[in-house]
PDB file of N, CA and C in Angstrom:
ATOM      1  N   UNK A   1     -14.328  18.140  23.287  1.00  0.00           N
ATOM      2  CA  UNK A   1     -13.278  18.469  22.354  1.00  0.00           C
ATOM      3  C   UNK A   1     -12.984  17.243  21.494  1.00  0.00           C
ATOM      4  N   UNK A   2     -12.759  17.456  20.139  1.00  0.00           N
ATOM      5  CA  UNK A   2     -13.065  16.402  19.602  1.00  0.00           C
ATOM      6  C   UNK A   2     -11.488  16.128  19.267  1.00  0.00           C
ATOM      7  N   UNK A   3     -10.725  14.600  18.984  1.00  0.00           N
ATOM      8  CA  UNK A   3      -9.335  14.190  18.384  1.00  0.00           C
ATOM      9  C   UNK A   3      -9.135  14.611  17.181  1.00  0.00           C
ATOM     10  N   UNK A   4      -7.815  15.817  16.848  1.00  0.00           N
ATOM     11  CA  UNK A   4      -7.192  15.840  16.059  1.00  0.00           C
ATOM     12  C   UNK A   4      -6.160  14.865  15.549  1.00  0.00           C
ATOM     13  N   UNK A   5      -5.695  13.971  15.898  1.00  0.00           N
ATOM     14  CA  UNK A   5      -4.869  13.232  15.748  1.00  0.00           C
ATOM     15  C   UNK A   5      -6.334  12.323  14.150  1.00  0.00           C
ATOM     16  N   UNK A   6      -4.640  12.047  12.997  1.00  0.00           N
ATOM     17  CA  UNK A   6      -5.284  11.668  11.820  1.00  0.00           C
ATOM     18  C   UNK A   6      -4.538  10.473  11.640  1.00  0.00           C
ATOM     19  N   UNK A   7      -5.294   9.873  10.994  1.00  0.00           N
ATOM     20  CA  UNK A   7      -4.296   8.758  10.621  1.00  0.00           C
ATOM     21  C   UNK A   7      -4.358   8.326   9.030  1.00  0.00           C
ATOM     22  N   UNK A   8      -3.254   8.055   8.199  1.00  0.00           N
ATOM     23  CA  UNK A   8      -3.462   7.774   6.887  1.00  0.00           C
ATOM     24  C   UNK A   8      -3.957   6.748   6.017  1.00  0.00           C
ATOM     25  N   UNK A   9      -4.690   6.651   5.354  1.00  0.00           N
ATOM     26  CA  UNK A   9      -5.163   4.733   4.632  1.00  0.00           C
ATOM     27  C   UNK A   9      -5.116   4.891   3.560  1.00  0.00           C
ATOM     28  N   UNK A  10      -5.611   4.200   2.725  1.00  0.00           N
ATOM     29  CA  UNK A  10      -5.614   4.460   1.532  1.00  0.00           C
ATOM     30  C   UNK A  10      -7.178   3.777   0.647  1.00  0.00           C
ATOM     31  N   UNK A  11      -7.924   4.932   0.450  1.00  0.00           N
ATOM     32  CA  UNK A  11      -9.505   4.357  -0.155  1.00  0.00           C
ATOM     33  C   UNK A  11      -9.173   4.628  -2.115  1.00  0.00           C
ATOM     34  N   UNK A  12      -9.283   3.373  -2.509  1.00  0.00           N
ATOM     35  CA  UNK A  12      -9.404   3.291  -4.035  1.00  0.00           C
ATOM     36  C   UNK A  12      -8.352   4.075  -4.547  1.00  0.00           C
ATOM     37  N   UNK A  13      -7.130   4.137  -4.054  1.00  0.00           N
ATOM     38  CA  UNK A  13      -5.941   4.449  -4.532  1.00  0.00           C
ATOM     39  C   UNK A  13      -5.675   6.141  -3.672  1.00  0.00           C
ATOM     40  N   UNK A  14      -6.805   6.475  -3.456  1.00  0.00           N
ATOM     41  CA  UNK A  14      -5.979   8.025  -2.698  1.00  0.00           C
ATOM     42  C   UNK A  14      -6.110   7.719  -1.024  1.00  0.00           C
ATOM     43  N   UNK A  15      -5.341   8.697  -0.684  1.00  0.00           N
ATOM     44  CA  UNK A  15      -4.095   8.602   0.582  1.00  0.00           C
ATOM     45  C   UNK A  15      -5.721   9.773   0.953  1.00  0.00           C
ATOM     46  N   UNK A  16      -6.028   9.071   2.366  1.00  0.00           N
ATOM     47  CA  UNK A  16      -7.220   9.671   3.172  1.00  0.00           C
ATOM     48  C   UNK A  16      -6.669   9.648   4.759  1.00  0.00           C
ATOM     49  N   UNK A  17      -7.691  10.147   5.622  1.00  0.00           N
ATOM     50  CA  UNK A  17      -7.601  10.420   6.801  1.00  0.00           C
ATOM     51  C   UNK A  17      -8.789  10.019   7.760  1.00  0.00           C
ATOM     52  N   UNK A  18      -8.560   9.681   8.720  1.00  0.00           N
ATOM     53  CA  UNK A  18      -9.578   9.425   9.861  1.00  0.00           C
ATOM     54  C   UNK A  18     -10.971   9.829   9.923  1.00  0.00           C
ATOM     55  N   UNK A  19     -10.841  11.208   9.593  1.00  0.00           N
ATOM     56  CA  UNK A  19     -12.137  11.717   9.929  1.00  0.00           C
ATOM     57  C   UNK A  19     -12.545  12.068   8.083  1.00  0.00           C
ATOM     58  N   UNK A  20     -11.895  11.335   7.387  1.00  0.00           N
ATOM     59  CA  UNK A  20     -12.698  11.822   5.832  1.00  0.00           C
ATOM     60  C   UNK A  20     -12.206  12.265   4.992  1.00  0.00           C
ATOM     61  N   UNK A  21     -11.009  12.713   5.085  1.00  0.00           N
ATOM     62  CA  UNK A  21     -10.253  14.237   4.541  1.00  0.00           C
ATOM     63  C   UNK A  21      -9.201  13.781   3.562  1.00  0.00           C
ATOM     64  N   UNK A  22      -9.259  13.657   2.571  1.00  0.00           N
ATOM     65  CA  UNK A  22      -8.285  13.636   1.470  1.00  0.00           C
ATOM     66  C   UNK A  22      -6.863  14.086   1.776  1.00  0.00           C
ATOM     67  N   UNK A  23      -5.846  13.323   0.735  1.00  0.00           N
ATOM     68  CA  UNK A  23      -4.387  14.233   0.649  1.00  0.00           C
ATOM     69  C   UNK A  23      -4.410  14.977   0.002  1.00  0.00           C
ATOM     70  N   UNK A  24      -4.104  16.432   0.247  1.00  0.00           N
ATOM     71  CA  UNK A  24      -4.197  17.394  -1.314  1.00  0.00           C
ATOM     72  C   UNK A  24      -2.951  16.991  -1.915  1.00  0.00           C
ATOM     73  N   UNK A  25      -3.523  17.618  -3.004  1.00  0.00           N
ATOM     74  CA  UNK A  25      -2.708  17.125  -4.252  1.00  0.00           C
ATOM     75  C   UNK A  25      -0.987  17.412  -4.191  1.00  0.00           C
ATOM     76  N   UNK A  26       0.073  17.309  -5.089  1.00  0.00           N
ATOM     77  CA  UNK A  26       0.690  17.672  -4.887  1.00  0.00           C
ATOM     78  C   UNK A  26       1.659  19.588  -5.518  1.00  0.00           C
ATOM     79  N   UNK A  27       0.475  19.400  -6.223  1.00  0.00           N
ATOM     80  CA  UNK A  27       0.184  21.096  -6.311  1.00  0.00           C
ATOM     81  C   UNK A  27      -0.396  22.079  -5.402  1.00  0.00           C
ATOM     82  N   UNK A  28      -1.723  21.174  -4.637  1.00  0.00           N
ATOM     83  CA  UNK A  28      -2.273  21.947  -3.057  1.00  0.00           C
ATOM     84  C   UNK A  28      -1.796  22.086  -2.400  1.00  0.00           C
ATOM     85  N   UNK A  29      -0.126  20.859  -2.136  1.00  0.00           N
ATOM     86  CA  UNK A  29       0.937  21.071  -1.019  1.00  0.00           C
ATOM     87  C   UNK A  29       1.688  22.419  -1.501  1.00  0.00           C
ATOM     88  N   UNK A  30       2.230  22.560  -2.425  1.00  0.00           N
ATOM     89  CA  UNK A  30       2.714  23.671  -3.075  1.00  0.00           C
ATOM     90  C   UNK A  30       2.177  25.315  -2.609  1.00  0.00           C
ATOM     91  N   UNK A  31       0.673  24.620  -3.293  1.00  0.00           N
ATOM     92  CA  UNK A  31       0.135  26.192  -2.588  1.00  0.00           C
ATOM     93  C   UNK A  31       0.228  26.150  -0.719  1.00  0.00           C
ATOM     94  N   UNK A  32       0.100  25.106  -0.514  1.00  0.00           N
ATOM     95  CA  UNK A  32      -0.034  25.410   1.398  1.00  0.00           C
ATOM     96  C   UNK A  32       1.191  25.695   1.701  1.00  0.00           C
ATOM     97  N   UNK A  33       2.229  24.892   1.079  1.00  0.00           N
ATOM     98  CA  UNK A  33       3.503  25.410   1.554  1.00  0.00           C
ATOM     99  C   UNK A  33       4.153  27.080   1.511  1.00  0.00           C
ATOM    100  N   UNK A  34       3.340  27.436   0.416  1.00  0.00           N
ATOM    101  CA  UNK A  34       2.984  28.651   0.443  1.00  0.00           C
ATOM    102  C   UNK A  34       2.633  29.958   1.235  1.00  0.00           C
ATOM    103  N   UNK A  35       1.691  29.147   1.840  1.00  0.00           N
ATOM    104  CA  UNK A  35       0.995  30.068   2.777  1.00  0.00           C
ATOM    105  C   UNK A  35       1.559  29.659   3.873  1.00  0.00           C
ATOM    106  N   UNK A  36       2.231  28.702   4.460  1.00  0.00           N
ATOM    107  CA  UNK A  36       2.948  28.306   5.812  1.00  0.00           C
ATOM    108  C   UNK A  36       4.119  29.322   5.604  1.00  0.00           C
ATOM    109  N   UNK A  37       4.979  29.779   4.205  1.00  0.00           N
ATOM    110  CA  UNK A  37       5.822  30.200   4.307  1.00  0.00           C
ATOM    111  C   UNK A  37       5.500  32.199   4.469  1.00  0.00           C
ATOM    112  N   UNK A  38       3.881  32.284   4.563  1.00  0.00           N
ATOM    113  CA  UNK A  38       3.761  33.565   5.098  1.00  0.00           C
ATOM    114  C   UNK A  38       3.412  34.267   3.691  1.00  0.00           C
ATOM    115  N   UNK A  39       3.237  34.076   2.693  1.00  0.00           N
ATOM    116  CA  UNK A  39       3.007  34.465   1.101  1.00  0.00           C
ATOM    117  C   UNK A  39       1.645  34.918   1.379  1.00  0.00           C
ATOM    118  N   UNK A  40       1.579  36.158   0.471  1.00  0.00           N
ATOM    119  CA  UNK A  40      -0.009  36.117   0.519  1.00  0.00           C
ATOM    120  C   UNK A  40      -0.766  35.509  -0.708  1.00  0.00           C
ATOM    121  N   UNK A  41      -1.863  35.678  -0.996  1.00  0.00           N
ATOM    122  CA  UNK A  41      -2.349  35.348  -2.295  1.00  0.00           C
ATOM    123  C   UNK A  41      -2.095  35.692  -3.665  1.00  0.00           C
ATOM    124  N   UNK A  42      -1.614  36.886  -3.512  1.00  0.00           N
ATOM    125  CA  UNK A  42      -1.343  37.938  -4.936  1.00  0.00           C
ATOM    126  C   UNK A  42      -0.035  37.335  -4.487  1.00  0.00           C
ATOM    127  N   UNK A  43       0.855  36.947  -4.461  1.00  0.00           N
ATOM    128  CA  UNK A  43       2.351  36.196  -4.241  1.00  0.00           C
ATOM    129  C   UNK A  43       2.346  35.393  -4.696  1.00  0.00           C
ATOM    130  N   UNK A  44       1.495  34.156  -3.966  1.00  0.00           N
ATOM    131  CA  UNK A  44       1.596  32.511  -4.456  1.00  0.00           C
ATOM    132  C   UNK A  44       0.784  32.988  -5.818  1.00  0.00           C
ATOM    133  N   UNK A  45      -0.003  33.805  -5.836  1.00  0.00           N
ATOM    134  CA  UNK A  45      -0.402  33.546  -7.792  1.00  0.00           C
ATOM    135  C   UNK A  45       0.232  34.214  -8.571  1.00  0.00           C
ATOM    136  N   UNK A  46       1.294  35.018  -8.410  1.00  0.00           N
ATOM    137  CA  UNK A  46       2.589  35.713  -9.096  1.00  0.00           C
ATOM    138  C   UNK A  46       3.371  34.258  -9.222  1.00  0.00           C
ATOM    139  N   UNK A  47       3.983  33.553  -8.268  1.00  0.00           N
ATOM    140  CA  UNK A  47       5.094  32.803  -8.260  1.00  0.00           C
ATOM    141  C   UNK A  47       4.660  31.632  -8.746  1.00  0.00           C
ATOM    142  N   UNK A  48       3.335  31.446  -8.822  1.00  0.00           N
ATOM    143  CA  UNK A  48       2.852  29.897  -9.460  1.00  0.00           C
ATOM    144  C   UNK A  48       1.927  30.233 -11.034  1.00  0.00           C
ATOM    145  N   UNK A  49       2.146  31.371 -11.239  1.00  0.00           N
ATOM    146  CA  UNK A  49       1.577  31.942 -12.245  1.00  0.00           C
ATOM    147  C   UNK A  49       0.109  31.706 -12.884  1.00  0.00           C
ATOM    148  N   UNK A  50      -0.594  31.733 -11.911  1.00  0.00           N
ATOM    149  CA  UNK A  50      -2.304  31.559 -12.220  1.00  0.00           C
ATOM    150  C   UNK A  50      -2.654  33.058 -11.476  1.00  0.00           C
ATOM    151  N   UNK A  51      -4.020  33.373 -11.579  1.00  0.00           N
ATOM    152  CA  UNK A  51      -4.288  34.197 -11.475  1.00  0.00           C
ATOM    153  C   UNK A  51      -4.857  34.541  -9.398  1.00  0.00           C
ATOM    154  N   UNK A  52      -5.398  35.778  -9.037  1.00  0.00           N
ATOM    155  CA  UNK A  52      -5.479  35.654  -7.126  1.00  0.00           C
ATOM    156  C   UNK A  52      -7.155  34.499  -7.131  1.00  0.00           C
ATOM    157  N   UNK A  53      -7.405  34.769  -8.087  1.00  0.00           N
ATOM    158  CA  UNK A  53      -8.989  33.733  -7.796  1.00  0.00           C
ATOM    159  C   UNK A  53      -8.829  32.589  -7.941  1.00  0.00           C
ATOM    160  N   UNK A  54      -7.832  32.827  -8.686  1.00  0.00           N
ATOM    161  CA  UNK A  54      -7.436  30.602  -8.665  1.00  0.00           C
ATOM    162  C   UNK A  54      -6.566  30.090  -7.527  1.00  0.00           C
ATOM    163  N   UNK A  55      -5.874  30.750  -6.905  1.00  0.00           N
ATOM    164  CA  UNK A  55      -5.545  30.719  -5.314  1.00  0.00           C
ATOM    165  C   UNK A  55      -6.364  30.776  -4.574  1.00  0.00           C
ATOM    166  N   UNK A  56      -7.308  31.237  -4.689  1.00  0.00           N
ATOM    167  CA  UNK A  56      -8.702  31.561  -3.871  1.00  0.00           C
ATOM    168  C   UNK A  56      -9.509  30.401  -3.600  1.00  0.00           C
ATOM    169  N   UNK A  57     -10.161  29.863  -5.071  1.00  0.00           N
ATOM    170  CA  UNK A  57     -10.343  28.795  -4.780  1.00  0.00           C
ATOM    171  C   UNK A  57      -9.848  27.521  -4.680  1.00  0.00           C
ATOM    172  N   UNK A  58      -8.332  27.728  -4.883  1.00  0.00           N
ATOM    173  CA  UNK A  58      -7.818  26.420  -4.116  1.00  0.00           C
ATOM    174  C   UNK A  58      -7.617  26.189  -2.688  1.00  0.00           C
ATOM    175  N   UNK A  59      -7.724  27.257  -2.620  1.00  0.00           N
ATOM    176  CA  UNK A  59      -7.532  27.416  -0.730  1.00  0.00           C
ATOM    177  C   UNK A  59      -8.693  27.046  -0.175  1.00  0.00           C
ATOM    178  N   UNK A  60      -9.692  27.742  -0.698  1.00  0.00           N
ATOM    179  CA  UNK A  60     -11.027  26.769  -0.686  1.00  0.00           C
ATOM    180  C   UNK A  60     -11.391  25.386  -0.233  1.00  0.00           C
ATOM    181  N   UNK A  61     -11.086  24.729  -1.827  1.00  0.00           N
ATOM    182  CA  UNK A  61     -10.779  23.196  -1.629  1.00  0.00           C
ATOM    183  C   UNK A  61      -9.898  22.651  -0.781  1.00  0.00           C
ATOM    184  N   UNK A  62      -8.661  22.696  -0.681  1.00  0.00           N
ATOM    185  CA  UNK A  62      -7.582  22.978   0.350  1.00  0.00           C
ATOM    186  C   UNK A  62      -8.349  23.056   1.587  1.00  0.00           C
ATOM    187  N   UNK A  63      -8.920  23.940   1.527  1.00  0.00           N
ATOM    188  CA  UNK A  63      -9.521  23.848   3.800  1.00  0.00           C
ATOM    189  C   UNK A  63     -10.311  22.689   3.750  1.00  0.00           C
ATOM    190  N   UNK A  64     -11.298  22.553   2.824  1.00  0.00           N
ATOM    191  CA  UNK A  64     -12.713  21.626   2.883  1.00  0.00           C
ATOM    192  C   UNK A  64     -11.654  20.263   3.094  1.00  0.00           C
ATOM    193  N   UNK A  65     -10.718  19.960   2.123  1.00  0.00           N
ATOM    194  CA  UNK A  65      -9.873  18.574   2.235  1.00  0.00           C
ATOM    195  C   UNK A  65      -9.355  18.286   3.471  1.00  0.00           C
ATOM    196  N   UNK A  66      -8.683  19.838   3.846  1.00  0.00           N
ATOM    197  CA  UNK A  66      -7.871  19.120   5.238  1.00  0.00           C
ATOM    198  C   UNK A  66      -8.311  19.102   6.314  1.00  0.00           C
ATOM    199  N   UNK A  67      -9.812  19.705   6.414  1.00  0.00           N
ATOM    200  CA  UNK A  67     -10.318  20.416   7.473  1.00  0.00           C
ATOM    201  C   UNK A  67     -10.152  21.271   8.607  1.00  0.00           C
ATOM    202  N   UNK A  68      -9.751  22.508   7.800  1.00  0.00           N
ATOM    203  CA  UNK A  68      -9.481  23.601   8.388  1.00  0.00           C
ATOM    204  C   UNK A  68     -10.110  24.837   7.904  1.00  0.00           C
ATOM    205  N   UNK A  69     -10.511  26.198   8.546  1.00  0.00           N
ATOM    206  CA  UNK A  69     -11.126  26.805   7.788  1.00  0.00           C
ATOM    207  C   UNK A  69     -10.445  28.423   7.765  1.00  0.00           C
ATOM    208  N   UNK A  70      -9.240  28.166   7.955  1.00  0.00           N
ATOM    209  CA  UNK A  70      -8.145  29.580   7.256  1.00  0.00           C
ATOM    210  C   UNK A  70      -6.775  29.147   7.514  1.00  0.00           C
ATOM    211  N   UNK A  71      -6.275  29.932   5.879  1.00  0.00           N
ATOM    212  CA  UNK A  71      -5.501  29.837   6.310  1.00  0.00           C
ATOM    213  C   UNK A  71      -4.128  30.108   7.519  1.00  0.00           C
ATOM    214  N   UNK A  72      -4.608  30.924   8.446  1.00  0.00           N
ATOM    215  CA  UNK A  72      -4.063  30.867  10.095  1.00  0.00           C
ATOM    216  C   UNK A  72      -4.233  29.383  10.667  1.00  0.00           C
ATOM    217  N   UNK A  73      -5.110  28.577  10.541  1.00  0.00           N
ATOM    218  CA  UNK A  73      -5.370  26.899  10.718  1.00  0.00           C
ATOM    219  C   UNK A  73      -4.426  26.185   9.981  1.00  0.00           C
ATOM    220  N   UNK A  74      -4.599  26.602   8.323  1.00  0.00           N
ATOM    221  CA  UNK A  74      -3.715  25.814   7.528  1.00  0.00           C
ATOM    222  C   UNK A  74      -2.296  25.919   7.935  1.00  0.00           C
ATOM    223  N   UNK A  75      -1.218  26.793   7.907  1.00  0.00           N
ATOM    224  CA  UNK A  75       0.012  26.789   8.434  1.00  0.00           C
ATOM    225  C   UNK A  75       0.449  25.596   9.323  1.00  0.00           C
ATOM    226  N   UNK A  76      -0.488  25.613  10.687  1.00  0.00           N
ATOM    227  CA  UNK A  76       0.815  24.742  11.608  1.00  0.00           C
ATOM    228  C   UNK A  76      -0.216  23.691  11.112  1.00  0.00           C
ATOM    229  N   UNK A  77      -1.413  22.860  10.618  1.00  0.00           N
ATOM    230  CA  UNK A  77      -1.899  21.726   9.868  1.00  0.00           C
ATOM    231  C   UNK A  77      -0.810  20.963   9.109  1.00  0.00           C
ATOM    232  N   UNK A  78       0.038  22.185   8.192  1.00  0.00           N
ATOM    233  CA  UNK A  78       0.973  21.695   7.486  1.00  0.00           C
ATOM    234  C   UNK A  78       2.339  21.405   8.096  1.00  0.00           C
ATOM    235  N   UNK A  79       2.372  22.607   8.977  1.00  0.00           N
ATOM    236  CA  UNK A  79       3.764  21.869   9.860  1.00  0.00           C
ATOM    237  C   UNK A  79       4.058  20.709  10.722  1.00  0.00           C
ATOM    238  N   UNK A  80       2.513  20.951  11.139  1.00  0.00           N
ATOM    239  CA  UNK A  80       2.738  19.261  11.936  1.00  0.00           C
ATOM    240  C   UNK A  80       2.862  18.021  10.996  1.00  0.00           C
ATOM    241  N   UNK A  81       2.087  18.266   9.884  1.00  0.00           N
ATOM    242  CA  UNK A  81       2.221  16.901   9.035  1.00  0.00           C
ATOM    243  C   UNK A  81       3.589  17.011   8.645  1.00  0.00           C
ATOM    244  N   UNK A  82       4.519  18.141   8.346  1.00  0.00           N
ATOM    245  CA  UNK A  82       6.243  18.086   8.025  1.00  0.00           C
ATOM    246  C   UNK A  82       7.200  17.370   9.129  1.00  0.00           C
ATOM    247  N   UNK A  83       6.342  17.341  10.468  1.00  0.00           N
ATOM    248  CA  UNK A  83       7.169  17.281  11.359  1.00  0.00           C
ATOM    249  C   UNK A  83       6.985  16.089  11.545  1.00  0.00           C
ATOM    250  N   UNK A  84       6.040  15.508  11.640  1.00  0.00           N
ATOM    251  CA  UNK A  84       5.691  13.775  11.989  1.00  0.00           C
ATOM    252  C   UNK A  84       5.935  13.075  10.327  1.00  0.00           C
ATOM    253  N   UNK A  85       6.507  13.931   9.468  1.00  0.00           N
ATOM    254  CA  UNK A  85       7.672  12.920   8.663  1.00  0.00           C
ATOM    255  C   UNK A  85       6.229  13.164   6.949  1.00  0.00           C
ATOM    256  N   UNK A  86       5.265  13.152   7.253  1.00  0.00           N
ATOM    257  CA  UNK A  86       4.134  13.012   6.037  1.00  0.00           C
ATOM    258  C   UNK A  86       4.532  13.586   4.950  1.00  0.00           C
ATOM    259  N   UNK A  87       4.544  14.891   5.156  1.00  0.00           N
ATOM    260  CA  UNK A  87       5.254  15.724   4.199  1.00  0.00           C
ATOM    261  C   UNK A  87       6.569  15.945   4.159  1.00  0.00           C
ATOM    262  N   UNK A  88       7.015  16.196   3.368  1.00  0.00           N
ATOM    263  CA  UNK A  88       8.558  17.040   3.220  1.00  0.00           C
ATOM    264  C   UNK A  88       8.628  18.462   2.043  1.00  0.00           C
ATOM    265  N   UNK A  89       9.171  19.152   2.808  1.00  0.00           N
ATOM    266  CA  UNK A  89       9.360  20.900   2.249  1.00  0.00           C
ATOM    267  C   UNK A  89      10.057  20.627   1.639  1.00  0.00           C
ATOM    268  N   UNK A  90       9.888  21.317   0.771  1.00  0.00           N
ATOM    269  CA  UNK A  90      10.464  21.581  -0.597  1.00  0.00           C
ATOM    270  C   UNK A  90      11.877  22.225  -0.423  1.00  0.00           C
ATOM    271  N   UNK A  91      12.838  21.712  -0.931  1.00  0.00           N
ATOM    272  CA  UNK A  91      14.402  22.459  -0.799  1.00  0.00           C
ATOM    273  C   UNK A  91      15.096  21.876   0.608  1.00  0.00           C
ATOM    274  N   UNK A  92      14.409  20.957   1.422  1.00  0.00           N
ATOM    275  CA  UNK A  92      14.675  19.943   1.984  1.00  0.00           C
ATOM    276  C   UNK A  92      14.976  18.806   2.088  1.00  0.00           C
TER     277      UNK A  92
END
Protein backbone atom coordinates (compact mmCIF):
# COMPACT_ATOMS: atom_id res chain seq x y z
CA UNK A 1 0.00 0.00 0.00
CA UNK A 2 1.54 2.90 -1.06
CA UNK A 3 1.69 6.70 1.35
CA UNK A 4 -0.92 9.06 0.78
CA UNK A 5 0.30 11.53 2.95
CA UNK A 6 1.60 14.77 0.53
CA UNK A 7 3.64 17.26 1.29
CA UNK A 8 3.86 20.86 -0.32
CA UNK A 9 7.17 22.65 -2.07
CA UNK A 10 7.40 24.80 -4.35
CA UNK A 11 9.16 23.89 -8.10
CA UNK A 12 9.78 27.21 -10.29
CA UNK A 13 7.13 29.13 -8.60
CA UNK A 14 4.11 26.48 -8.49
CA UNK A 15 2.97 24.90 -5.19
CA UNK A 16 3.64 20.82 -5.93
CA UNK A 17 3.41 17.64 -4.01
CA UNK A 18 5.42 14.60 -3.03
CA UNK A 19 4.57 12.28 -5.43
CA UNK A 20 4.44 14.98 -8.57
CA UNK A 21 1.09 16.47 -8.48
CA UNK A 22 0.50 20.08 -8.99
CA UNK A 23 -1.88 22.69 -7.05
CA UNK A 24 -4.90 23.14 -9.17
CA UNK A 25 -5.56 26.27 -10.03
CA UNK A 26 -7.65 28.47 -8.29
CA UNK A 27 -10.55 28.03 -10.61
CA UNK A 28 -9.94 23.92 -10.39
CA UNK A 29 -10.50 24.53 -6.58
CA UNK A 30 -13.76 26.15 -7.51
CA UNK A 31 -14.77 23.43 -9.71
CA UNK A 32 -13.72 20.65 -6.94
CA UNK A 33 -15.33 22.53 -4.42
CA UNK A 34 -18.04 21.92 -6.49
CA UNK A 35 -18.22 18.55 -6.73
CA UNK A 36 -17.34 18.03 -2.85
CA UNK A 37 -20.45 20.10 -2.45
CA UNK A 38 -22.42 17.16 -4.35
CA UNK A 39 -23.16 19.39 -7.79
CA UNK A 40 -23.27 17.53 -10.74
CA UNK A 41 -21.72 18.57 -13.98
CA UNK A 42 -24.66 20.19 -15.83
CA UNK A 43 -24.77 22.38 -12.31
CA UNK A 44 -21.17 23.42 -11.86
CA UNK A 45 -21.41 24.40 -15.75
CA UNK A 46 -24.79 26.30 -15.23
CA UNK A 47 -23.31 28.13 -12.08
CA UNK A 48 -19.79 28.78 -13.53
CA UNK A 49 -21.21 29.40 -16.87
CA UNK A 50 -19.09 27.32 -19.40
CA UNK A 51 -20.46 24.71 -21.05
CA UNK A 52 -20.89 20.29 -19.42
CA UNK A 53 -17.63 19.48 -21.69
CA UNK A 54 -15.63 22.11 -20.26
CA UNK A 55 -16.37 20.64 -16.77
CA UNK A 56 -15.56 17.48 -18.23
CA UNK A 57 -12.42 18.21 -19.12
CA UNK A 58 -11.43 19.99 -16.24
CA UNK A 59 -12.20 17.27 -14.09
CA UNK A 60 -10.02 15.49 -16.26
CA UNK A 61 -7.04 17.60 -15.64
CA UNK A 62 -8.17 18.01 -12.07
CA UNK A 63 -7.81 14.04 -11.37
CA UNK A 64 -4.44 13.70 -13.49
CA UNK A 65 -3.09 16.87 -11.06
CA UNK A 66 -4.28 15.57 -7.86
CA UNK A 67 -4.14 12.07 -8.44
CA UNK A 68 -7.28 10.73 -8.22
CA UNK A 69 -9.40 9.12 -10.71
CA UNK A 70 -13.27 10.22 -9.86
CA UNK A 71 -14.78 12.33 -8.76
CA UNK A 72 -16.08 9.96 -5.58
CA UNK A 73 -11.92 10.16 -4.86
CA UNK A 74 -11.95 13.86 -5.52
CA UNK A 75 -14.46 14.95 -2.66
CA UNK A 76 -12.79 13.76 0.62
CA UNK A 77 -9.00 14.59 -1.49
CA UNK A 78 -10.46 18.00 -1.09
CA UNK A 79 -11.73 17.75 2.34
CA UNK A 80 -8.80 16.55 3.80
CA UNK A 81 -6.68 19.25 2.24
CA UNK A 82 -9.65 21.86 3.96
CA UNK A 83 -9.12 20.18 7.05
CA UNK A 84 -5.30 20.12 7.51
CA UNK A 85 -5.69 24.02 6.92
CA UNK A 86 -4.33 23.94 2.73
CA UNK A 87 -7.38 24.98 1.46
CA UNK A 88 -10.13 27.12 2.67
CA UNK A 89 -13.98 26.93 1.41
CA UNK A 90 -15.30 29.43 0.07
CA UNK A 91 -17.90 31.50 2.36
CA UNK A 92 -15.60 30.47 5.16
Amino acid sequence: MRSTALTARSVKGRDTYSRGQRRPSPRQLHVIELVAKGLKNREIAKKLGMSQHVVRNYLGIIYNKVGVSNRVELAPWYEARVHEGKFRLKGR
